[in-house]
Protein backbone atom coordinates (compact mmCIF):
# COMPACT_ATOMS: atom_id res chain seq x y z
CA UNK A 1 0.00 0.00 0.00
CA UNK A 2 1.31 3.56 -0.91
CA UNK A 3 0.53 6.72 0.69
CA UNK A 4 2.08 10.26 0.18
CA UNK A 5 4.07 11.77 2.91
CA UNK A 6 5.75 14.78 3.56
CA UNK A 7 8.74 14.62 5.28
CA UNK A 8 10.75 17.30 7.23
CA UNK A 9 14.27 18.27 6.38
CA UNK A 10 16.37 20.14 9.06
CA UNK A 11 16.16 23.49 7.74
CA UNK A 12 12.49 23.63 7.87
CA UNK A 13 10.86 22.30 4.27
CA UNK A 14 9.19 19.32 3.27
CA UNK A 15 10.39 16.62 1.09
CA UNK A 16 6.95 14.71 -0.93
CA UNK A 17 7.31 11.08 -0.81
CA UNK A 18 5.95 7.96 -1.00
CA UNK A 19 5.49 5.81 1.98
CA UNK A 20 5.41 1.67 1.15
CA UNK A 21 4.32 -0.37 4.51
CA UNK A 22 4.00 -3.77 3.76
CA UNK A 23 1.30 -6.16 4.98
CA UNK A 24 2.10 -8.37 8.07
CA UNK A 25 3.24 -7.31 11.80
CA UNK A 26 6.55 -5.13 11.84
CA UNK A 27 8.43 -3.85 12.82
CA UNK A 28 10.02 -3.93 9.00
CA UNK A 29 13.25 -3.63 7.89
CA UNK A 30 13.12 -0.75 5.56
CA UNK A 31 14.59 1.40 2.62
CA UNK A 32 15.19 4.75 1.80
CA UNK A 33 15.20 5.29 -2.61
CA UNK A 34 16.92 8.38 -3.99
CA UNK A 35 17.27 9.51 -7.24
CA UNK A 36 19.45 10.81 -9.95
CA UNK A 37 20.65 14.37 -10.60
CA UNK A 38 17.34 16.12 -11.80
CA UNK A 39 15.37 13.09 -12.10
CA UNK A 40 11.52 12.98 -10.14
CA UNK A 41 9.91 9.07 -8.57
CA UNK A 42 7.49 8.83 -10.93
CA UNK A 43 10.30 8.07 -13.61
CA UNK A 44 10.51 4.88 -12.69
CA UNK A 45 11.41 4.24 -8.73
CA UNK A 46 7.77 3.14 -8.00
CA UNK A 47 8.21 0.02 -9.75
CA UNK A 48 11.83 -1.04 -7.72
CA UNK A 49 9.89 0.00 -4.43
CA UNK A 50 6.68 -2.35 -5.44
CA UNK A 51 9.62 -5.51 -5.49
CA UNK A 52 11.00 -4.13 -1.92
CA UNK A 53 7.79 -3.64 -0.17
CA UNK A 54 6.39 -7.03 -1.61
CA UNK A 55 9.69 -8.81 0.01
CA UNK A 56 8.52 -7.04 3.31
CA UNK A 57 10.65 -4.26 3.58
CA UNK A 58 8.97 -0.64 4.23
CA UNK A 59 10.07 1.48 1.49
CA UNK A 60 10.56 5.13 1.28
CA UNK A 61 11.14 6.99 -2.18
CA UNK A 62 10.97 11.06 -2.22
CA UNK A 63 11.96 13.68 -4.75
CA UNK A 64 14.74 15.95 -4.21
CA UNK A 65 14.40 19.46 -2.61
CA UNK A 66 13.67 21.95 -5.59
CA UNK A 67 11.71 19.14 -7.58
CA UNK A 68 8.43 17.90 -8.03
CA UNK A 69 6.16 18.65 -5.33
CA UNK A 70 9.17 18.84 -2.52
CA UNK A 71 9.71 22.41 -1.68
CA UNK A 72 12.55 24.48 -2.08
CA UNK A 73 12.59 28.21 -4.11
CA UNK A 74 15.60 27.48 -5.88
CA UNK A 75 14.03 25.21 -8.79
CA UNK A 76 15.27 22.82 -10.34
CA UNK A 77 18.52 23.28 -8.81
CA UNK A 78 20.85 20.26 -7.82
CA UNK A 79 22.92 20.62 -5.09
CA UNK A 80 24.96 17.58 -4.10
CA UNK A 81 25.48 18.02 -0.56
CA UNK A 82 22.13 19.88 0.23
CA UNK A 83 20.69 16.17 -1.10
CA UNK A 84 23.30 14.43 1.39
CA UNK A 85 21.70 16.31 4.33
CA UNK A 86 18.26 15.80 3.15
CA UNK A 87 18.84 11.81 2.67
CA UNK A 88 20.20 11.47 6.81
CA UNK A 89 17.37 13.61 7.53
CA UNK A 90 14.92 11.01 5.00
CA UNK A 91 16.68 8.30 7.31
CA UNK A 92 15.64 9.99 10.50
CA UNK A 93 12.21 10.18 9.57
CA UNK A 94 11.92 6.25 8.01
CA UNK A 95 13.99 5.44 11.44
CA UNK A 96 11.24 7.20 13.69
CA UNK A 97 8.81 5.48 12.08
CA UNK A 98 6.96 2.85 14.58
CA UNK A 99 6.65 0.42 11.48
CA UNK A 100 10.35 0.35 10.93
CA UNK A 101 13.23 -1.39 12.70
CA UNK A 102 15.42 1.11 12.98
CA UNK A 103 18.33 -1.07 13.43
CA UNK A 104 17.30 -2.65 9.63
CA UNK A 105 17.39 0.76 7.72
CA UNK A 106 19.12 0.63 4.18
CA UNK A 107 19.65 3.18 1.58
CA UNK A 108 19.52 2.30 -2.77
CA UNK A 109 20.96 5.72 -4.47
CA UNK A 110 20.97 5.97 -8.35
CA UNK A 111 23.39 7.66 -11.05
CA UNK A 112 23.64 10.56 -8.56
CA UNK A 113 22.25 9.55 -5.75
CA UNK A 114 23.90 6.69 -6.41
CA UNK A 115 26.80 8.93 -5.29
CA UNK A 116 24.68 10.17 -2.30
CA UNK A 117 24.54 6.50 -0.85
CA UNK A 118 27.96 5.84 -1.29
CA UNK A 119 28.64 9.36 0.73
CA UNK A 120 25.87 8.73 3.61
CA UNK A 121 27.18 4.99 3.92
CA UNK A 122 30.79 6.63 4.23
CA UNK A 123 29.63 9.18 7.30
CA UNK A 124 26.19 7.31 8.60
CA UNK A 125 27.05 4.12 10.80
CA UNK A 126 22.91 4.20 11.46
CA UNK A 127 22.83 2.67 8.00
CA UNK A 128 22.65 -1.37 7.73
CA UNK A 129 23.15 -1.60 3.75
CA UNK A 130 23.82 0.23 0.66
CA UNK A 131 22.89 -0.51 -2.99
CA UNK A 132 24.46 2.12 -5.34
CA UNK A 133 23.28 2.13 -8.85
CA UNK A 134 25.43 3.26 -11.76
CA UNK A 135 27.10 6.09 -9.52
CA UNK A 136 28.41 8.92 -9.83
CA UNK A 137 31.88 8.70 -8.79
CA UNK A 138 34.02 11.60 -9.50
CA UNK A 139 32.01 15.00 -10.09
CA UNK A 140 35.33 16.63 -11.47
CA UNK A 141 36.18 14.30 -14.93
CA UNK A 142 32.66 13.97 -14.92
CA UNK A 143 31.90 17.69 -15.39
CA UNK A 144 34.82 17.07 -17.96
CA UNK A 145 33.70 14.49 -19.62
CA UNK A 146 30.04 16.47 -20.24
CA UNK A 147 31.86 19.66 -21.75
CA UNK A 148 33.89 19.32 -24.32
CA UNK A 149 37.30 20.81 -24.41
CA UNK A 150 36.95 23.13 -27.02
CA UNK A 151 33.60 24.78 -25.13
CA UNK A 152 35.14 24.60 -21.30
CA UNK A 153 36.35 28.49 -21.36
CA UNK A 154 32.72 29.26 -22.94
CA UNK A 155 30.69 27.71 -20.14
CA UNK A 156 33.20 28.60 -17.51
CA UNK A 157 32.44 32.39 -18.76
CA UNK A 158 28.91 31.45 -18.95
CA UNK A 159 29.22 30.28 -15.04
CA UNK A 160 30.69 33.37 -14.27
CA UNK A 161 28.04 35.77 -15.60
CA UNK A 162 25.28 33.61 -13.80
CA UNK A 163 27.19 34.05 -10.50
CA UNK A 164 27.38 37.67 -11.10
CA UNK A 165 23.49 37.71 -12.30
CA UNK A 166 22.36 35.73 -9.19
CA UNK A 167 24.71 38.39 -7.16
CA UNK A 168 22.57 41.16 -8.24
CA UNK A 169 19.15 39.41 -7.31
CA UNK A 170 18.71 37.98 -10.99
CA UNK A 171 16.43 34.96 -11.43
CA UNK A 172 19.44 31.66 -12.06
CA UNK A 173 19.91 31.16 -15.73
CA UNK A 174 18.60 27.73 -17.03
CA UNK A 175 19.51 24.58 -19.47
CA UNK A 176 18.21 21.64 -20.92
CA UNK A 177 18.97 18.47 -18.66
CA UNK A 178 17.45 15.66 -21.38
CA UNK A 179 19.15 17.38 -25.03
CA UNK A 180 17.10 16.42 -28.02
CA UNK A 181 18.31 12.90 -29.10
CA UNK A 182 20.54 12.06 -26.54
CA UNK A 183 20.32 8.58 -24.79
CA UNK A 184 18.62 11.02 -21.63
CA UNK A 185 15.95 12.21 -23.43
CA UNK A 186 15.06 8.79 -24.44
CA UNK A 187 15.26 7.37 -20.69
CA UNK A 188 12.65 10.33 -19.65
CA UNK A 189 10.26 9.94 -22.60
CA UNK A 190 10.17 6.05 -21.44
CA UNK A 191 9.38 7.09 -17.48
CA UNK A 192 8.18 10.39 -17.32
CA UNK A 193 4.58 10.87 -16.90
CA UNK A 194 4.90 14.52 -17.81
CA UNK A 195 5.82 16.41 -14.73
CA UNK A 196 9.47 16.37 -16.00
CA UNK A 197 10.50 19.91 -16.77
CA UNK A 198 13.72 19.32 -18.16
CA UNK A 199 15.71 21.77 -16.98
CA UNK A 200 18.36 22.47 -14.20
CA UNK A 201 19.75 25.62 -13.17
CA UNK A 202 23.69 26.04 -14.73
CA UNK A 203 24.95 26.46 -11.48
CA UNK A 204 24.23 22.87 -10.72
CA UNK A 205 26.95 21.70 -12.82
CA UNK A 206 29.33 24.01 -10.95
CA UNK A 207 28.44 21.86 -8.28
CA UNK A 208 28.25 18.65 -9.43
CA UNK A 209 32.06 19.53 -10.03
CA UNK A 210 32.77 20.11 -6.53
CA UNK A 211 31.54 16.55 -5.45
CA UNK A 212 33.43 13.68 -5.19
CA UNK A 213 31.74 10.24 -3.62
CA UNK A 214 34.44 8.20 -4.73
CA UNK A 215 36.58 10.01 -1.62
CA UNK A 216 33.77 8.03 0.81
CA UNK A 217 33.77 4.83 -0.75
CA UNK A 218 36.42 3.14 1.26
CA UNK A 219 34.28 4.33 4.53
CA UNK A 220 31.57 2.07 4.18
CA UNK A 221 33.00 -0.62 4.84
CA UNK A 222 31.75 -2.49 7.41
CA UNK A 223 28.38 -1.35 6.27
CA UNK A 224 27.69 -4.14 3.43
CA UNK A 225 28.07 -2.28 -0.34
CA UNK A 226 26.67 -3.52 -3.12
CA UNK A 227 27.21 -1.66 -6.62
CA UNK A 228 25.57 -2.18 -9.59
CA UNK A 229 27.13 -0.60 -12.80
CA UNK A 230 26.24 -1.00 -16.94
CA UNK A 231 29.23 -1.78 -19.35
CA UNK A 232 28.25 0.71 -21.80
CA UNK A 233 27.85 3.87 -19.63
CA UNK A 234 28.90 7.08 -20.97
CA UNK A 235 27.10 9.60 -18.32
CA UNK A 236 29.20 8.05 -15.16
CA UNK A 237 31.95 5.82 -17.15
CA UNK A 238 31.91 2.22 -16.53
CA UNK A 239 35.96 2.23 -15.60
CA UNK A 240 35.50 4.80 -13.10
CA UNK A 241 33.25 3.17 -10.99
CA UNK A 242 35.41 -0.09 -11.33
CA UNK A 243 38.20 1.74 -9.72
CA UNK A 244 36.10 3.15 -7.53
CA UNK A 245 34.85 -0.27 -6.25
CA UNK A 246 38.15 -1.49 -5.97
CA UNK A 247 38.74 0.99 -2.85
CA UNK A 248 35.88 -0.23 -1.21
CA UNK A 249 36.65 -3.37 1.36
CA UNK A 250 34.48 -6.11 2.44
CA UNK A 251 32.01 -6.90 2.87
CA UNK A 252 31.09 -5.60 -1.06
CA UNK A 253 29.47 -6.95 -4.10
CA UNK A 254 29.89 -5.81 -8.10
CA UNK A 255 27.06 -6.58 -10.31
CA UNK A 256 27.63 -5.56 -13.66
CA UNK A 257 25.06 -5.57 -16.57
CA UNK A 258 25.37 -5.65 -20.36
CA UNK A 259 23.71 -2.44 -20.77
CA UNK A 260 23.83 1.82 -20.62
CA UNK A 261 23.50 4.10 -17.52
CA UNK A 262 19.88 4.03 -17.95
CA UNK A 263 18.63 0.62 -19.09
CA UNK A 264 18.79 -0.30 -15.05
CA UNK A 265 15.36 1.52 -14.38
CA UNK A 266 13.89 0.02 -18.05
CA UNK A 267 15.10 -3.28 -20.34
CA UNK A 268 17.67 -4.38 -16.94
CA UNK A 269 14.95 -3.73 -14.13
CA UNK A 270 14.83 -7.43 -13.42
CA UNK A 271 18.25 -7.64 -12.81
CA UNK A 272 18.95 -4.74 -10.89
CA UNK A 273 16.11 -4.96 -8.48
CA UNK A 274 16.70 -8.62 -8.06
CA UNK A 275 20.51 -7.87 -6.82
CA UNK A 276 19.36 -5.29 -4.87
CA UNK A 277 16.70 -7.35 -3.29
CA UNK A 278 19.04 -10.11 -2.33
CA UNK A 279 21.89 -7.69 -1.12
CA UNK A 280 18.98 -5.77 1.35
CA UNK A 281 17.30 -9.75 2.44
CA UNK A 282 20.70 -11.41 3.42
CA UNK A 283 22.10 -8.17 5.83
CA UNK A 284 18.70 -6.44 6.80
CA UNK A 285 16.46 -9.91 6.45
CA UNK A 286 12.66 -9.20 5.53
């Protein structure tokens, strides 16, 4: 059964969410979904929590502050470490929960989120598993790898002038997340229901360069990791998240799939929700 929820961050908004409480007597074991870097749940997390809740684990998904129907006034603005906060405080509320177990709380992060969880696992000894999906790992070569050389001094002028617009109490300038044809555009016009507004402030990317979960990685540990990665990504590259799993220590798991960074939530959603179902059963049980 799914209800909405709003759920309080610690510097006074609300987070909208869905709440999952499976049938039977708890309390549950339970996890906390987060998504990618200006993505919304209804593009596609509902369908991973139905396969959680249905193994009897409470499941909590929410959209980012400054999305969807969460609040925050700077729309459509991602911030990497604002989202960090908001996830513990996410936690809090799914641990406060009377349904929950709040010794059997785990956390399943995608593409950047999927950096989020690997961050949170790294600082948050509360947490009893991690699942990181096709992560971001290094915000830095990844900001690289999205601009091309030969346009780099453009947008870093571009980045400039916004900073000085914003300065003077000018409204953030915007850009396209999903660009016509790209392999984004066809992920959201397979999950999006049509409150996608495809667009993120250009700041964000300033600060998506600034964030680096592949520092955290070797923190989790003893917290049980499990990453799941696609051969064929391009938006966080495939050997970058190898390396980055080789710093992690036991106990750890790498499932990797035949596929790009966004067949996971679409043509691979078997697999990946199966591996992340058995990773959360055998160290949070159900």
């Amino acid at each position: 059964m799914r209800s909405d929820v709003r759920i309080p961050t610690g510097d006074g908004l609300e987070l909208a969410g869905w709440w999952y409480e499976p049938d039977g007597e708890g309390p549950h074991p339970a996890i906390v979904m987060s998504h990618g870097f200006s993505a919304l749940k209804v593009m596609g997390l509902g369908a991973v929590a139905e396969r959680f809740v249905a193994a009897g684990f409470a499941t909590v998904v929410y959209d980012h502050r400054n999305y969807g129907d969460s609040d925050g006034s700077v729309r459509h603005e991602s911030d990497p470490w604002q989202q960090v906060h908001d996830m513990r405080d996410v936690i809090t509320w799914t641990m406060a929960n009377d349904a929950v177990d709040a010794d059997r709380v785990g956390i399943w992060g995608t593409s950047y989120a999927g950096g989020h969880v690997l961050t949170v696992g790294g600082l948050d000894r509360r947490i009893g598993a991690v699942v990181s999906q096709v992560p971001l790992v290094r915000g830095d070569q990844t900001y690289l790898s999205w601009v091309p050389e030969k346009a780099r001094e453009r947008f870093a002028a571009r980045l400039d002038a916004d900073r000085a617009a914003r300065a003077r109490g000018e409204a953030p300038q915007m850009v396209t997340a999903a660009v016509p044809g790209s392999e984004t555009e066809e992920w959201v016009s397979a999950t999006d229901d049509g409150s996608y507004a495809n667009e993120v402030t250009l700041r964000s990317f300033e600060m998506l360069r600034e964030y680096e979960p592949e520092s955290f990685i070797s923190r989790v540990s003893p917290t049980p990791l499990l990453m799941v990665i696609a051969a064929n990504d391009t938006q966080t590259p495939t050997a970058w998240q190898r390396e980055a799993f080789a710093q992690a220590t036991e106990p750890k798991r790498l499932v990797e799939l035949d596929c790009r960074h966004y067949d996971p939530y679409v043509s691979h959603l078997d697999q990946t929700a199966t591996a992340a179902l058995d990773w959360f059963a055998a160290h949070l049980g159900s």
